[in-house]
PDB file of N, CA and C in Angstrom:
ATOM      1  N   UNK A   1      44.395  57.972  24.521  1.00  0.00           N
ATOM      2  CA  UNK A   1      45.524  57.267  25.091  1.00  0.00           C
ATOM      3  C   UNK A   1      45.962  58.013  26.347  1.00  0.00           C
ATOM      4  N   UNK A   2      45.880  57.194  27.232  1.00  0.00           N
ATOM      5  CA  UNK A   2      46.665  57.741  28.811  1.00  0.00           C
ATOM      6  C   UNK A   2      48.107  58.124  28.390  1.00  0.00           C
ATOM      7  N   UNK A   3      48.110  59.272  29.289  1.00  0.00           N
ATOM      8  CA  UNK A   3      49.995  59.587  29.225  1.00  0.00           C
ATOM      9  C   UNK A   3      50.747  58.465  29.523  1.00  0.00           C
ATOM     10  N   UNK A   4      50.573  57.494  30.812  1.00  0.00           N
ATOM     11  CA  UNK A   4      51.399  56.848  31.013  1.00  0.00           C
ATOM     12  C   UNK A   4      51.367  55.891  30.222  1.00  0.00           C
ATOM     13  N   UNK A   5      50.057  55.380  28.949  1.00  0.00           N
ATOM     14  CA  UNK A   5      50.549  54.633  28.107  1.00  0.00           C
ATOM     15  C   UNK A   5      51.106  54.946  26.979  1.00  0.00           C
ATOM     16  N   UNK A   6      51.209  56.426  26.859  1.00  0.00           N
ATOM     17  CA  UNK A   6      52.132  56.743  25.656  1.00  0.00           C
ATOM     18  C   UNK A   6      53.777  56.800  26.122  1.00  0.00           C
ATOM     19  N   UNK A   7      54.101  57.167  27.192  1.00  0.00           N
ATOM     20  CA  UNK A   7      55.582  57.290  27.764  1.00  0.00           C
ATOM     21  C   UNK A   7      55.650  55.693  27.602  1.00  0.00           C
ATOM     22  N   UNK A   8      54.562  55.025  27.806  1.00  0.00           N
ATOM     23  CA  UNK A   8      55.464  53.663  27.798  1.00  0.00           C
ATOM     24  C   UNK A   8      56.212  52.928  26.616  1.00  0.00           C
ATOM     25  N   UNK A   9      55.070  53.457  25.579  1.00  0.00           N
ATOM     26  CA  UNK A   9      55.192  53.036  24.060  1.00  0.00           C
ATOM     27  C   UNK A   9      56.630  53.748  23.392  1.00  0.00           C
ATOM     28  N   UNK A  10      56.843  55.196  24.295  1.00  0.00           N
ATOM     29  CA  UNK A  10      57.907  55.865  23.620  1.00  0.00           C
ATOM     30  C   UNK A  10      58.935  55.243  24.099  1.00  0.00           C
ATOM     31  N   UNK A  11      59.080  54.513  25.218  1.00  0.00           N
ATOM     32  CA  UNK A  11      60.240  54.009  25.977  1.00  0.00           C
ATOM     33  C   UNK A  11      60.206  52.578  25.354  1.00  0.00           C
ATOM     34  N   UNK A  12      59.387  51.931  25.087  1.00  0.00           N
ATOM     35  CA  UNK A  12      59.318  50.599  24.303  1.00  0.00           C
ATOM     36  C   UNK A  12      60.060  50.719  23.078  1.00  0.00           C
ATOM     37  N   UNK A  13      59.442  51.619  22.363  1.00  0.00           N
ATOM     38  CA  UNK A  13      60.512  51.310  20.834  1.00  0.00           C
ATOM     39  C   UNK A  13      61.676  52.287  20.714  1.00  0.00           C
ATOM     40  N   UNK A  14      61.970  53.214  21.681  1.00  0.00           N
ATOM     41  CA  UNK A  14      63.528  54.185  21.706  1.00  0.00           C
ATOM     42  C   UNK A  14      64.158  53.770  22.817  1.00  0.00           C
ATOM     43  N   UNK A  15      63.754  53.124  23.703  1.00  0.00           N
ATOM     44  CA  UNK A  15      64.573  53.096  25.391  1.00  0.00           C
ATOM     45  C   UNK A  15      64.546  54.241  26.255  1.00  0.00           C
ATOM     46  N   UNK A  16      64.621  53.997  27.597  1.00  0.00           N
ATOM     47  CA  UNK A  16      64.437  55.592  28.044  1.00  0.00           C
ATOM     48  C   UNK A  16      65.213  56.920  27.737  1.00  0.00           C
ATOM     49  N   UNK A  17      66.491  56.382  27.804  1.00  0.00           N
ATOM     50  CA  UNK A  17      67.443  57.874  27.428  1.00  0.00           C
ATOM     51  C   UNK A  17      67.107  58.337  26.295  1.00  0.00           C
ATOM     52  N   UNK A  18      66.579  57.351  25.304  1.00  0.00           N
ATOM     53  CA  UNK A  18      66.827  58.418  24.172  1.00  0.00           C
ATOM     54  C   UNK A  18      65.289  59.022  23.808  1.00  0.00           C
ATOM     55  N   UNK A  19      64.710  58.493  24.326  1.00  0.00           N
ATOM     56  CA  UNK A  19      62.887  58.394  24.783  1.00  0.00           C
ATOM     57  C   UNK A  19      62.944  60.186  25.155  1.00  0.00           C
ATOM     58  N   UNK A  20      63.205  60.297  26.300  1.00  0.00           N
ATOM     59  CA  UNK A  20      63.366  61.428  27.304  1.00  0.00           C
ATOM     60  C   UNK A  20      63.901  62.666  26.081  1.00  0.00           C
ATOM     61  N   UNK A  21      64.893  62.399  25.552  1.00  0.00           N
ATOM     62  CA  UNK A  21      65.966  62.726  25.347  1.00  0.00           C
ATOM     63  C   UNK A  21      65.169  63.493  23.843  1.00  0.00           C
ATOM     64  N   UNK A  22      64.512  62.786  22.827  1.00  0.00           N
ATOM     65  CA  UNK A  22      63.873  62.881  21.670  1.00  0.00           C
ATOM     66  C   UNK A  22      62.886  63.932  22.115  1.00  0.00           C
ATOM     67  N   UNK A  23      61.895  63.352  23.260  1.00  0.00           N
ATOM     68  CA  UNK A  23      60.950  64.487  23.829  1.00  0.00           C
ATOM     69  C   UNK A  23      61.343  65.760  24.016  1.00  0.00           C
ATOM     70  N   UNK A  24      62.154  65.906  24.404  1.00  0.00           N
ATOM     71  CA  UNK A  24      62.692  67.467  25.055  1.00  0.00           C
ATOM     72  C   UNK A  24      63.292  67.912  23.313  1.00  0.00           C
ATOM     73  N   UNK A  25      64.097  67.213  22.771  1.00  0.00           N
ATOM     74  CA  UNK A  25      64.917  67.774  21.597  1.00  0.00           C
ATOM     75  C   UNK A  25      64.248  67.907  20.218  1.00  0.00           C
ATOM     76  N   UNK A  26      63.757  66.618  19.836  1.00  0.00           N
ATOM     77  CA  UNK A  26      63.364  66.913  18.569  1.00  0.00           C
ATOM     78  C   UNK A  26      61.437  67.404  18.256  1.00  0.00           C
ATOM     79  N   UNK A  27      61.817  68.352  17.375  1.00  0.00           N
ATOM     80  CA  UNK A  27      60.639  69.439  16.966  1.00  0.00           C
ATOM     81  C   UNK A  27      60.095  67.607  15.765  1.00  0.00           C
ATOM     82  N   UNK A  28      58.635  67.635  15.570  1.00  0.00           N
ATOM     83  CA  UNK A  28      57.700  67.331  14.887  1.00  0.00           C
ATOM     84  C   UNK A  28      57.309  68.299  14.074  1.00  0.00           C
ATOM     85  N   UNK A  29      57.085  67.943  12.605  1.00  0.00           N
ATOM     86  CA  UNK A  29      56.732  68.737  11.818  1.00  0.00           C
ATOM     87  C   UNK A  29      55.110  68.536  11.763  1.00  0.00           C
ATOM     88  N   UNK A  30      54.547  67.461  11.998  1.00  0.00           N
ATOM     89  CA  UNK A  30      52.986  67.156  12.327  1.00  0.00           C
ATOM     90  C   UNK A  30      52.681  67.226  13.820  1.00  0.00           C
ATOM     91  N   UNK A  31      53.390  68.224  14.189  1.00  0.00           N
ATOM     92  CA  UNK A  31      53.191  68.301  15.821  1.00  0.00           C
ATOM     93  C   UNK A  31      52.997  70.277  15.345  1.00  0.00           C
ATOM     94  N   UNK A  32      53.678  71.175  14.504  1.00  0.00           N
ATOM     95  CA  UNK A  32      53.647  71.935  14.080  1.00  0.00           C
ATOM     96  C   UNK A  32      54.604  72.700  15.080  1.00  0.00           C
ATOM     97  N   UNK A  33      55.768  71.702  14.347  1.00  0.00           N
ATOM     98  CA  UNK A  33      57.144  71.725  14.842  1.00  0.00           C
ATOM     99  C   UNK A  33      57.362  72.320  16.164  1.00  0.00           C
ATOM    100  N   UNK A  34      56.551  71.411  17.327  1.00  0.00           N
ATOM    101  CA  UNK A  34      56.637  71.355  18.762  1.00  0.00           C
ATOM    102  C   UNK A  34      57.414  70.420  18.778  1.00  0.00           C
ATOM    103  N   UNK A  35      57.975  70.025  20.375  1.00  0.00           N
ATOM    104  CA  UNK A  35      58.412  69.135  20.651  1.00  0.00           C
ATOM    105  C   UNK A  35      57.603  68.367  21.668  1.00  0.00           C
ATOM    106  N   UNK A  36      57.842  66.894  22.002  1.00  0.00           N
ATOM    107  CA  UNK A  36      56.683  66.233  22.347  1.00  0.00           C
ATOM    108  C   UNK A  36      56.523  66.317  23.276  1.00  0.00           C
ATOM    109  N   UNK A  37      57.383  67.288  24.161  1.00  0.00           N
ATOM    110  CA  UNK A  37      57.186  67.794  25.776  1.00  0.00           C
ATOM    111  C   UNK A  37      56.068  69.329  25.383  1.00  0.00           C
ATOM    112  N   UNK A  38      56.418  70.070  24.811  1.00  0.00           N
ATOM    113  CA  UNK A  38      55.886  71.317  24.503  1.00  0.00           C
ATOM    114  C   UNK A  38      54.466  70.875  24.280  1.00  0.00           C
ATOM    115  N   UNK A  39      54.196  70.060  23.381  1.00  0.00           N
ATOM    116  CA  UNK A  39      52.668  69.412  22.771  1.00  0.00           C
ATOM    117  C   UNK A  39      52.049  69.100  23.812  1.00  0.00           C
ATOM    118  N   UNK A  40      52.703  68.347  24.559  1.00  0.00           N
ATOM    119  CA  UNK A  40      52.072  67.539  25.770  1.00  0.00           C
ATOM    120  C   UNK A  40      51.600  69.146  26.881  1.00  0.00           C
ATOM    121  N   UNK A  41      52.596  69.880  26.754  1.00  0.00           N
ATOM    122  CA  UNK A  41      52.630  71.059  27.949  1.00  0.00           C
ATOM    123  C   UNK A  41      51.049  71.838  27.149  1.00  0.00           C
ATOM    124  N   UNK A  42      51.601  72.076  26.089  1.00  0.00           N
ATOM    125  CA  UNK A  42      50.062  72.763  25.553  1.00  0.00           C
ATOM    126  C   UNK A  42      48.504  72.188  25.206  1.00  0.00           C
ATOM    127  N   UNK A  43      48.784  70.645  25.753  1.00  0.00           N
ATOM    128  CA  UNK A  43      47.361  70.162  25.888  1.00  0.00           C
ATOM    129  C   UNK A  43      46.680  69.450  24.367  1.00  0.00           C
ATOM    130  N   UNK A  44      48.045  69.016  23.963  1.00  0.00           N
ATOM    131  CA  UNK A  44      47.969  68.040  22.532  1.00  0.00           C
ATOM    132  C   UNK A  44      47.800  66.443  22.806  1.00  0.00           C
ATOM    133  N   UNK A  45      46.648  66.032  22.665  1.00  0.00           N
ATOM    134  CA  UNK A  45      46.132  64.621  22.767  1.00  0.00           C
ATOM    135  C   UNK A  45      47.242  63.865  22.469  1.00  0.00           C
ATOM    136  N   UNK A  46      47.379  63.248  23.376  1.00  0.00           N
ATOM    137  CA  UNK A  46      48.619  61.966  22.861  1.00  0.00           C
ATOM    138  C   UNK A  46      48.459  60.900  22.028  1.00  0.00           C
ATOM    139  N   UNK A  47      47.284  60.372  21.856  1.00  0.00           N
ATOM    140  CA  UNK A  47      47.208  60.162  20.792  1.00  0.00           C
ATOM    141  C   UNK A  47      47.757  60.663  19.279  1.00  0.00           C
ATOM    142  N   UNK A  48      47.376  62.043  19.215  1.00  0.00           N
ATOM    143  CA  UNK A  48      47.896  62.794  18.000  1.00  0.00           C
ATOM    144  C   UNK A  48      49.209  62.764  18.127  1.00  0.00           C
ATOM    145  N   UNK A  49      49.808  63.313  19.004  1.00  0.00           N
ATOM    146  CA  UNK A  49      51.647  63.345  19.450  1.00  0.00           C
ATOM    147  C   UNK A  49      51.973  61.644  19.320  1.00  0.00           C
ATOM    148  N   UNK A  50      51.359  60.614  19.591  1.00  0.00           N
ATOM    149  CA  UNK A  50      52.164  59.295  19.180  1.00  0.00           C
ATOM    150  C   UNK A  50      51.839  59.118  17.804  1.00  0.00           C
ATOM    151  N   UNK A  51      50.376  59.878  16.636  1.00  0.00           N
ATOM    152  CA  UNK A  51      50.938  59.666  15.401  1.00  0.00           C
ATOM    153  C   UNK A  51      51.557  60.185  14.721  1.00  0.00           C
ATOM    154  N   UNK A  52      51.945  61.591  15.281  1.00  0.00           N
ATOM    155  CA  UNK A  52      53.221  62.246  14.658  1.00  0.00           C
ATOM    156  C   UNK A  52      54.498  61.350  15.180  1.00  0.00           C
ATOM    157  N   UNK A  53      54.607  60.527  15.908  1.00  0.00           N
ATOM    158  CA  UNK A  53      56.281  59.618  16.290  1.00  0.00           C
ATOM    159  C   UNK A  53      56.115  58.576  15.207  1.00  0.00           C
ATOM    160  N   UNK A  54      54.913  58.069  15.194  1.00  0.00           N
ATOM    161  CA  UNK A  54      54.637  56.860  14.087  1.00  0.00           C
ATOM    162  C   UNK A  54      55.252  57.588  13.014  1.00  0.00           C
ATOM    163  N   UNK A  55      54.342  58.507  12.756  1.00  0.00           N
ATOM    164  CA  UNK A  55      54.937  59.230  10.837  1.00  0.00           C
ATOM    165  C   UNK A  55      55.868  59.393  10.756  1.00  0.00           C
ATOM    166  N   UNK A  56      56.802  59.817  12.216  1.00  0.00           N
ATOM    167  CA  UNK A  56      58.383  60.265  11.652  1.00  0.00           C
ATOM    168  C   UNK A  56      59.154  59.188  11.656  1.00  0.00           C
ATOM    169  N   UNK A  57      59.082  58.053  12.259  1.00  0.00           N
ATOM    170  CA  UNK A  57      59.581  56.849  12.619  1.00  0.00           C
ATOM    171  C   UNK A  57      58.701  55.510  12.147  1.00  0.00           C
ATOM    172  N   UNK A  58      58.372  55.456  10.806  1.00  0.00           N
ATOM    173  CA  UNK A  58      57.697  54.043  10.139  1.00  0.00           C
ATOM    174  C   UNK A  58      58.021  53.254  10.531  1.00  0.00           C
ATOM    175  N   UNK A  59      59.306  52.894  10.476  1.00  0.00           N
ATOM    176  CA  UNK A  59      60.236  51.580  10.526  1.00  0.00           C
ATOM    177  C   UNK A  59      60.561  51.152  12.008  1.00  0.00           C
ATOM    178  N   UNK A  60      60.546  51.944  12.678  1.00  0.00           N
ATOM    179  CA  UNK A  60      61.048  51.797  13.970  1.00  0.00           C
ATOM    180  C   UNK A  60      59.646  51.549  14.703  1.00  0.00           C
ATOM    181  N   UNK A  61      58.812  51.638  14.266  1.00  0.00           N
ATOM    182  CA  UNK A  61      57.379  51.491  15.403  1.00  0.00           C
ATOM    183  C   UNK A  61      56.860  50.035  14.702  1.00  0.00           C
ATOM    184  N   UNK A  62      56.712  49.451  15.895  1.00  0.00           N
ATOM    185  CA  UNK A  62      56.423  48.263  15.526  1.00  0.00           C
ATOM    186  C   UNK A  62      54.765  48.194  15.084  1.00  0.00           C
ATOM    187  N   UNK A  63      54.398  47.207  14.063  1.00  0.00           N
ATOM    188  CA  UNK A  63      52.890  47.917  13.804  1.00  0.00           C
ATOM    189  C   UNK A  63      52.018  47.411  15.065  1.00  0.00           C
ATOM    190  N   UNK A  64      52.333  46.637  16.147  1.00  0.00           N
ATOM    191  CA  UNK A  64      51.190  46.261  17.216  1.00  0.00           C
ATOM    192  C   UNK A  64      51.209  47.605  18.036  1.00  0.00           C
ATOM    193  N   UNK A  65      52.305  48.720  17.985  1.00  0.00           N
ATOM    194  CA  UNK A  65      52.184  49.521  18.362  1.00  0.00           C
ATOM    195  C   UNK A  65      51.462  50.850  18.047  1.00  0.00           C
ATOM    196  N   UNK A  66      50.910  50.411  16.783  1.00  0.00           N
ATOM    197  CA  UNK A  66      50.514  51.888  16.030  1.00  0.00           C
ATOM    198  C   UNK A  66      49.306  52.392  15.994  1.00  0.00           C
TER     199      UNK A  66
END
């Protein structure tokens, strides 16, 4: 998955502020409690970093998104 199609997907189902906002703040425990800026900084496939958002967020990811 391209970065810019994962920023898009994160901004699709959170909106940008809180998109941005989740990235920088909240640690993933299947990220091995990075955050999804840190993951991304250390060269973590985005792919993997959007199925750790899926796992933490079931309900909120729509399944055409997953």
């Amino acid at each position: 998955m391209r970065l810019t199609d994962f920023w898009g997907r994160l901004t699709e189902v959170f909106g940008s502020s809180y998109a941005r906002s989740m990235a920088a703040d909240h640690s993933f425990a299947d990220l091995g409690n990075r955050t999804i800026d840190e993951a991304i900084a250390q060269g973590v496939e985005t792919a993997t970093i959007w199925r750790a958002v899926v796992a933490a967020y079931p309900d909120r990811v729509p399944s055409g998104l997953r």
